[in-house]
Protein backbone atom coordinates (compact mmCIF):
# COMPACT_ATOMS: atom_id res chain seq x y z
CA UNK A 1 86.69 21.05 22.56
CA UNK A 2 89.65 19.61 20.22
CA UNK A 3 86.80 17.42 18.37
CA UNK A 4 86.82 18.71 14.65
CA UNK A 5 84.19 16.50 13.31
CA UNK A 6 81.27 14.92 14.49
CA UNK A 7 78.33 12.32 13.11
CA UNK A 8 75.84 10.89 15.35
CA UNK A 9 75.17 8.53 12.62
CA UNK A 10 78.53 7.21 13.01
CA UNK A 11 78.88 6.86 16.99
CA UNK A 12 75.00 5.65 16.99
CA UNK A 13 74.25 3.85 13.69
CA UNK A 14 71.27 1.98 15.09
CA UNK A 15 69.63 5.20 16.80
CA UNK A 16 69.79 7.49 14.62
CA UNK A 17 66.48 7.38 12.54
CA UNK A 18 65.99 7.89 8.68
CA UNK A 19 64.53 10.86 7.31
CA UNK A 20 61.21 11.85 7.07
CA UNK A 21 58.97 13.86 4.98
CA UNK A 22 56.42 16.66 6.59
CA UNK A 23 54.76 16.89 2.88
CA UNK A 24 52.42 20.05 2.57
CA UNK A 25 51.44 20.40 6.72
CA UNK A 26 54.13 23.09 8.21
CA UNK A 27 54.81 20.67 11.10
CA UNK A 28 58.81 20.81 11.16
CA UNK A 29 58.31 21.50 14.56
CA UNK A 30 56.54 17.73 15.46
CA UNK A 31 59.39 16.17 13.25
CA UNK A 32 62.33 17.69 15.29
CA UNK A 33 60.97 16.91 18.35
CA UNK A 34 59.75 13.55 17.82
CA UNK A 35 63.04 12.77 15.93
CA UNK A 36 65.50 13.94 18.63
CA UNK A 37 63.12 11.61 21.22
CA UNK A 38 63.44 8.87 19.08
CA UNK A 39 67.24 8.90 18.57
CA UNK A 40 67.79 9.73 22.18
CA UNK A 41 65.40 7.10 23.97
CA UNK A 42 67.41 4.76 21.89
CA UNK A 43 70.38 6.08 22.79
CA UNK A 44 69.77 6.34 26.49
CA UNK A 45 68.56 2.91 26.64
CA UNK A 46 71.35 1.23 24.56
CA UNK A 47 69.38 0.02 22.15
CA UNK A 48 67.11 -1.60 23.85
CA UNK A 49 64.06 1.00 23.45
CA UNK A 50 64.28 1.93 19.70
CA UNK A 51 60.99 3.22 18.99
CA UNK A 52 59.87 5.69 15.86
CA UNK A 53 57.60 8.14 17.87
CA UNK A 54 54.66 10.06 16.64
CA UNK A 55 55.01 13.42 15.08
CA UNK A 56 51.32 13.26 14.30
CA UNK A 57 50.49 13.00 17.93
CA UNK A 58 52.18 16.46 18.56
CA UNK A 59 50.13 17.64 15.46
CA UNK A 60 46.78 16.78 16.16
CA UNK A 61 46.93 16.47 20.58
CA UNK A 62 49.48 19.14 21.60
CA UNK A 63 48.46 22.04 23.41
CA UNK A 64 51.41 24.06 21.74
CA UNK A 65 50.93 23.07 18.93
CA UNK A 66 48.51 24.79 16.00
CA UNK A 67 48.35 21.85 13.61
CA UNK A 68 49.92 22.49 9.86
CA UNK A 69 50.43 25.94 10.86
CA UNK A 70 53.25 25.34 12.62
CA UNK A 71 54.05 25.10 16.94
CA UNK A 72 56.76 25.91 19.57
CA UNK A 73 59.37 23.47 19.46
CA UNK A 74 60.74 24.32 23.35
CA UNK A 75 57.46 24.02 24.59
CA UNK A 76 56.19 20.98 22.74
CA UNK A 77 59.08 19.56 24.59
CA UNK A 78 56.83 19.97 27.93
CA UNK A 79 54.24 17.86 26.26
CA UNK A 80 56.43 15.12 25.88
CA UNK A 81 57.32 15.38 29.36
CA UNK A 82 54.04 15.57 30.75
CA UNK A 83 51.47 14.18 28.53
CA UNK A 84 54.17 11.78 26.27
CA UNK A 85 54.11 11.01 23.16
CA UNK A 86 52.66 7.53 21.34
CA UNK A 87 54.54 5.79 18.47
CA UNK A 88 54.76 6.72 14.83
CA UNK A 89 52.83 2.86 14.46
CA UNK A 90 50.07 3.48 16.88
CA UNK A 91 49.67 7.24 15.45
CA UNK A 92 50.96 7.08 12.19
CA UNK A 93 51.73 10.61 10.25
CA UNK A 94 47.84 11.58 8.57
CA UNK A 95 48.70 15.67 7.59
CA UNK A 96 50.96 15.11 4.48
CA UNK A 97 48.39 16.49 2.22
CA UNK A 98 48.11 19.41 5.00
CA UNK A 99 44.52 17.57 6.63
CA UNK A 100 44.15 18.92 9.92
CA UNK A 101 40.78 17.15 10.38
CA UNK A 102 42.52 14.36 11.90
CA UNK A 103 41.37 13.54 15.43
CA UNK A 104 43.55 12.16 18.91
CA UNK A 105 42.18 8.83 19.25
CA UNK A 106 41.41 7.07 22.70
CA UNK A 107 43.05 3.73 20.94
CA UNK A 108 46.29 3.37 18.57
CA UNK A 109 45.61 2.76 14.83
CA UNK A 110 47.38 -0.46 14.45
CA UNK A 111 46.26 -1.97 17.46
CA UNK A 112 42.45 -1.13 18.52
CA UNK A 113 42.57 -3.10 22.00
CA UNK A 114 45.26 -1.14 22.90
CA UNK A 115 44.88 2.54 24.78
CA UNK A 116 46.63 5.54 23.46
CA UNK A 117 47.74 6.70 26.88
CA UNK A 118 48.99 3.15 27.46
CA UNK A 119 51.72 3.23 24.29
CA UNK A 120 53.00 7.05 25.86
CA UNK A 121 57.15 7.12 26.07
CA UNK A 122 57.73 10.59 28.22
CA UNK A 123 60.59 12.61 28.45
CA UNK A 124 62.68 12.41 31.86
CA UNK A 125 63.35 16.66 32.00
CA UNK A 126 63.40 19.15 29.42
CA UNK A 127 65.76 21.69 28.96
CA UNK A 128 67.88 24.35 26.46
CA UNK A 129 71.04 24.57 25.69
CA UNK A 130 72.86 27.30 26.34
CA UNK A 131 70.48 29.58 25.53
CA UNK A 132 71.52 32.16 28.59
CA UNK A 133 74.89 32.51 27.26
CA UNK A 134 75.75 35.69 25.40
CA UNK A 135 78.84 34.39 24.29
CA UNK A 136 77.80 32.69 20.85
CA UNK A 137 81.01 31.04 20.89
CA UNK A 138 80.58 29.43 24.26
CA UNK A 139 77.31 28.74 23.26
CA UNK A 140 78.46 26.76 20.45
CA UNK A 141 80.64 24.78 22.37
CA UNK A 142 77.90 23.72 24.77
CA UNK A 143 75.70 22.40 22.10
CA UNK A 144 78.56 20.44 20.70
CA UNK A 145 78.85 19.08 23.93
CA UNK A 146 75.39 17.91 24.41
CA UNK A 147 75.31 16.34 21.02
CA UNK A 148 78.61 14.50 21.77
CA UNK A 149 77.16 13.29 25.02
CA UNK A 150 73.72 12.66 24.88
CA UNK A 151 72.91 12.92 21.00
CA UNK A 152 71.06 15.20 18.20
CA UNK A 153 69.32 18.40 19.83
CA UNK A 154 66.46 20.23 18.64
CA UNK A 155 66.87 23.34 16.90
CA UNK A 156 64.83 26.40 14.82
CA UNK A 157 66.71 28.73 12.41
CA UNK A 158 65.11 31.47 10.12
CA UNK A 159 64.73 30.43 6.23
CA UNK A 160 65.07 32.02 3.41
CA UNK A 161 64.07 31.18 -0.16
CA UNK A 162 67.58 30.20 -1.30
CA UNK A 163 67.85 27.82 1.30
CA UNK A 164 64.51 25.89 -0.63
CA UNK A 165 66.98 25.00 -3.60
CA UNK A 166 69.92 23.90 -1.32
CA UNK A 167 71.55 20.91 -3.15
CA UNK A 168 75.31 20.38 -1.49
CA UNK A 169 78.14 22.37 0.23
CA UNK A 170 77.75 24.79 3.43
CA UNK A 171 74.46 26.67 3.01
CA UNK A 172 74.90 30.75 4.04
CA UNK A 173 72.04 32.57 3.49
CA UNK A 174 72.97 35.07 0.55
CA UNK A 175 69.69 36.11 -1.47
CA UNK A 176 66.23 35.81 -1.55
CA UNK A 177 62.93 36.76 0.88
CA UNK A 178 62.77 35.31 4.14
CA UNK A 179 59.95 32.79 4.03
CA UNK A 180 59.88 31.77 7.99
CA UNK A 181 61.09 30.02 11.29
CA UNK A 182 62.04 26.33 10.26
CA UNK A 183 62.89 23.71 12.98
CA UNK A 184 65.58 20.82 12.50
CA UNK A 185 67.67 18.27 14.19
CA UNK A 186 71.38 19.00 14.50
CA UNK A 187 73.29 15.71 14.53
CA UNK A 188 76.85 16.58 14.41
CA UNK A 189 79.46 19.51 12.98
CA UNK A 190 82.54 20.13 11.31
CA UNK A 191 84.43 21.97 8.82
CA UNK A 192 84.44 22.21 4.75
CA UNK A 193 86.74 24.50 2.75
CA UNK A 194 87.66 26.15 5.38
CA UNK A 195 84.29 26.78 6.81
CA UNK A 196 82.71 25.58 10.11
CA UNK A 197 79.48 24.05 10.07
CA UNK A 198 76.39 22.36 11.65
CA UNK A 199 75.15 18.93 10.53
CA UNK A 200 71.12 18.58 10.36
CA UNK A 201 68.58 16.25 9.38
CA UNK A 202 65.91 18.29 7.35
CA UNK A 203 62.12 16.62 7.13
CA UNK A 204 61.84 17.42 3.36
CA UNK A 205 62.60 13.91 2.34
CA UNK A 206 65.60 12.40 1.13
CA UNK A 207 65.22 14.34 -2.26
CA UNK A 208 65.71 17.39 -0.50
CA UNK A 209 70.06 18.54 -0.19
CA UNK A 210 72.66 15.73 0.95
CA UNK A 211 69.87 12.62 0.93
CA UNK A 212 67.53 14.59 3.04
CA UNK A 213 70.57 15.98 6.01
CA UNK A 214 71.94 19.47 4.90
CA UNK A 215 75.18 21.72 6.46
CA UNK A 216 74.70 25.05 7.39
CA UNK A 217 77.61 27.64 8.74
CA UNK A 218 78.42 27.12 12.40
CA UNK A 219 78.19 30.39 14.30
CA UNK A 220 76.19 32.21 11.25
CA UNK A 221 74.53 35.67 12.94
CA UNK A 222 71.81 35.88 10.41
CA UNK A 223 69.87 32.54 11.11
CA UNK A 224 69.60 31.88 15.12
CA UNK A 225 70.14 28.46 14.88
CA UNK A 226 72.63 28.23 18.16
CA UNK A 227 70.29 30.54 19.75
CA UNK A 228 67.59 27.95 20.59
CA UNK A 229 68.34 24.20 21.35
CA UNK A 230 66.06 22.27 23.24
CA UNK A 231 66.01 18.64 24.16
């Protein structure tokens, strides 16, 4: 692939979403997911189906999911496809303060005549990307393609504490403890001072790095990232 630098922000303006804030609930993983979903139903549909889903519904009704202590992004991907997931306006996001007392409701929170299970948007298929190659560099290239094709892919990568006080440039991991598995949405790629990099949209709010996005080194060993897309 010849394509040096790439935005889905730019090629998709109206589908790809603004950040969002997970506050004190580790839910990255209902953010990543529900984010990629959101860009790509809007970007499969042309516009036409924009909808902010529910990262709260992956929270609280999930099955692989264990609430503000984190889930598994690949498989929460199989709820989507079977069970769906409901809109950020009929479930809106209730675990910022880290409350996992909240409930699945039979009805949507803006709209009390209307069924949860009636405002469900499913996934067609679910699947990884390039996660059977051994070759990180062909790897790579595969998620690049997906992203250029169908847009932003879901993504985990280890964290470390330096990566907490990220502010600009290409993050590489080079001090500190390592603090856990942290999942993300990689939007695009390309190249600063000489070094390759992934684009992501973080779910620390818009304080948090480049307005809320961050870049992290493209083919890094140390953090995984390439090593588990999902969409």
């Amino acid at each position: 692939m010849n394509i040096a630098e790439f935005d889905s922000r730019q090629k998709w303006p109206n589908c790809v979403h603004p950040i969002r804030d997970q506050g004190n609930c580790g839910s990255c993983y209902s953010f990543a997911s529900s984010e990629v979903m959101s860009d790509r139903f809007c970007i499969f549909s042309n516009g036409s189906v924009n909808v902010v889903l529910s990262p709260q519904d992956l929270v609280t009704c999930s099955w692989y999911s264990f609430g503000c202590n984190g889930g598994i992004p690949g498989l929460v991907f199989d709820y989507i496809h079977k069970d769906g997931l409901v809109s950020d306006a009929c479930f809106p996001y209730l675990s910022y303060d880290g409350n996992t007392h909240v409930k699945c409701p039979d009805f949507c929170y803006n709209n009390k005549t209307k069924s949860f299970k009636s405002d469900k948007h499913f996934a067609d298929k679910v699947y990884h990307v390039g996660e059977f190659l051994e070759d990180k560099a062909k790897r790579v290239l595969e998620i690049q393609k997906e992203i250029l094709t169908h847009g932003p892919v879901n993504a985990d990568f280890m964290v470390y504490s330096d990566f907490t006080v990220y502010k600009s440039g290409v993050y590489r991991h080079q001090t500190g403890s390592f603090e856990g598995i942290h999942a993300v949405k990689i939007i695009g790629w390309g190249t600063e001072n000489g070094v390759d990099y992934w684009l992501i949209a973080n779910s620390w709010g818009t304080t948090f790095g480049l307005q809320g996005f961050f870049k992290i080194v493209r083919g890094g060993k140390f953090i995984h990232l390439e090593e588990k897309s999902s969409n």
